[in-house]
Protein backbone atom coordinates (compact mmCIF):
# COMPACT_ATOMS: atom_id res chain seq x y z
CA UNK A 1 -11.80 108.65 -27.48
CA UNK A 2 -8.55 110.01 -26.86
CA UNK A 3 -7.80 113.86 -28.52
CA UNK A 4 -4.32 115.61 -29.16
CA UNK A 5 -6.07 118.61 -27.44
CA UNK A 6 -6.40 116.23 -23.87
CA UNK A 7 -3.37 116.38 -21.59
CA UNK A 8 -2.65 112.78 -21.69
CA UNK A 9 -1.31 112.67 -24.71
CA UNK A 10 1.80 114.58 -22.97
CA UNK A 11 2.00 111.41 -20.69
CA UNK A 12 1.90 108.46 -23.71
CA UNK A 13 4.92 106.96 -25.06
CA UNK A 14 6.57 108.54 -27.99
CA UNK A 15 8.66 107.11 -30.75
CA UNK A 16 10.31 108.65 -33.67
CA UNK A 17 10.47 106.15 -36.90
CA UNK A 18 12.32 106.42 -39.64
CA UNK A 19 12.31 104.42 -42.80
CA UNK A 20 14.69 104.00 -45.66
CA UNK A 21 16.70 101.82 -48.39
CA UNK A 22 20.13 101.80 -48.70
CA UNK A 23 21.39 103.02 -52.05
CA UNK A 24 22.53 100.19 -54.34
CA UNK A 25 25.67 98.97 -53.45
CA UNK A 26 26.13 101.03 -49.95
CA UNK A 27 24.86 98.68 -47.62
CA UNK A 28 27.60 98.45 -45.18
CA UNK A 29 28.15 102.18 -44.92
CA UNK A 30 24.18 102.38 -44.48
CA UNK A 31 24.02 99.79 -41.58
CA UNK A 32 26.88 101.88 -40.18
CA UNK A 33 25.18 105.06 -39.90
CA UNK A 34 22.45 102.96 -38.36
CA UNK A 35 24.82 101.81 -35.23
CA UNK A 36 26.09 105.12 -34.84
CA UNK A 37 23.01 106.47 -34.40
CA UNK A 38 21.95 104.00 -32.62
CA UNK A 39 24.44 104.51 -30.02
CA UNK A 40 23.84 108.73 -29.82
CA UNK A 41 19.99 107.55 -29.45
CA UNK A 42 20.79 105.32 -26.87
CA UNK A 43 23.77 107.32 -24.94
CA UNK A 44 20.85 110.14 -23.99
CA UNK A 45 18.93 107.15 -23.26
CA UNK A 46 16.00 106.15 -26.10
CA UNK A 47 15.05 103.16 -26.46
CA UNK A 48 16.21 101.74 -30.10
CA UNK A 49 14.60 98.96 -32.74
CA UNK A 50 15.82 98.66 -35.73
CA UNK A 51 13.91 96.25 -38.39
CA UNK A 52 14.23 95.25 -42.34
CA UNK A 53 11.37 94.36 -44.07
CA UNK A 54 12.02 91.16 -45.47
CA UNK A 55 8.78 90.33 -47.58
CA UNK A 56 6.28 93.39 -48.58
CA UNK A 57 6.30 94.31 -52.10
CA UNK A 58 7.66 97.47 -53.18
CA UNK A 59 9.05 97.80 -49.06
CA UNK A 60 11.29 94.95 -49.29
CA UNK A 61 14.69 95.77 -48.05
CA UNK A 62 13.63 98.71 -46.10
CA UNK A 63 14.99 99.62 -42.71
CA UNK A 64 12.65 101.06 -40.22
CA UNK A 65 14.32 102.84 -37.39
CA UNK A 66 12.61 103.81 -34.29
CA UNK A 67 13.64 105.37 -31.08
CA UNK A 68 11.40 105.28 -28.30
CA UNK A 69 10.95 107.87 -25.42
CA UNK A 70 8.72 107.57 -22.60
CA UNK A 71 6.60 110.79 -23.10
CA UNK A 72 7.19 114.22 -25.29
CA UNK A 73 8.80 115.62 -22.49
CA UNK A 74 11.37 113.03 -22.39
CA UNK A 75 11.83 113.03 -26.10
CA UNK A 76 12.22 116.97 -26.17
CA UNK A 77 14.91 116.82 -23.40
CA UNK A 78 16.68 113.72 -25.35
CA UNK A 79 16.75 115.15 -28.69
CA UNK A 80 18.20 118.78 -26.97
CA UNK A 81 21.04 116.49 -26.09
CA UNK A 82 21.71 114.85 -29.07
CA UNK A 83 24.17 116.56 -31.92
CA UNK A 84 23.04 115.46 -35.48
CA UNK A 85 22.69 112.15 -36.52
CA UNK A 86 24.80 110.12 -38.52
CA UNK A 87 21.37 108.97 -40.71
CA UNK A 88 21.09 112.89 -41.70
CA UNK A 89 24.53 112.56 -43.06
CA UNK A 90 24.36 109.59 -44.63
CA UNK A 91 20.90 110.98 -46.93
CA UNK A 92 22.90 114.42 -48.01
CA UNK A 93 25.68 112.06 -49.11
CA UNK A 94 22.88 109.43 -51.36
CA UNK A 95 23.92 106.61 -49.00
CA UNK A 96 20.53 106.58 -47.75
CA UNK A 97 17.34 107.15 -49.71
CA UNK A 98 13.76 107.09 -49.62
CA UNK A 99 13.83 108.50 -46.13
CA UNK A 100 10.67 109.15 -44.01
CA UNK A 101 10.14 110.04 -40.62
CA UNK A 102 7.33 110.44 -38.50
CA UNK A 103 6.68 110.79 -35.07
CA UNK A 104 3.97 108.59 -33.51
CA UNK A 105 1.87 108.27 -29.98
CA UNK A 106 0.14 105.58 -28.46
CA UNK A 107 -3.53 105.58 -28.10
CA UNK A 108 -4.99 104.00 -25.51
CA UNK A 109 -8.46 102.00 -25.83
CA UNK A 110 -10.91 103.20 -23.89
């Protein structure tokens, strides 16, 4: 089993996800902030996805964001580069809410 205390886990993929709804009636200036940041993530050179949930419940109409990097050392370098993001702005201004963000690794199966 793989442990965050063995060194490969400094060699796995890493992605950053972030989920959110758009505040009623702010969709378009939502989806914006998502293209700009899209295009700082992918100027330093991340990998992007971008999804909405279309059936789920109570996470219906949520966008999850994710920017992939291919290890932490990557990711550390990337995000050195990269000035703040237009989906920080758009939360202190209520155009974006509900906003989570986690970092996650792959495991591999052994």
């Amino acid at each position: 089993m793989l442990r965050p205390s063995q060194p490969e886990v400094d060699r796995l993929a890493i992605t950053t996800v972030f989920t959110f709804r758009t505040a009623p009636g702010h969709r378009a200036a939502g989806m914006k902030a998502v293209e700009q940041t899209r295009a700082l993530h992918e100027g330093v050179g991340a990998t992007v996805r971008v999804w909405s949930v279309l059936f789920g419940g109570a996470d219906s109409l949520k966008v999850v964001y994710a920017a992939e990097y291919a290890d932490f050392a990557d990711y550390q370098h990337k995000r050195e580069k990269m000035p703040a993001h237009p989906l920080g702005e758009a939360i202190e201004a209520g155009t974006l809410i509900g906003m989570s963000n986690v970092i996650l690794t792959e495991i591999e199966a052994h």
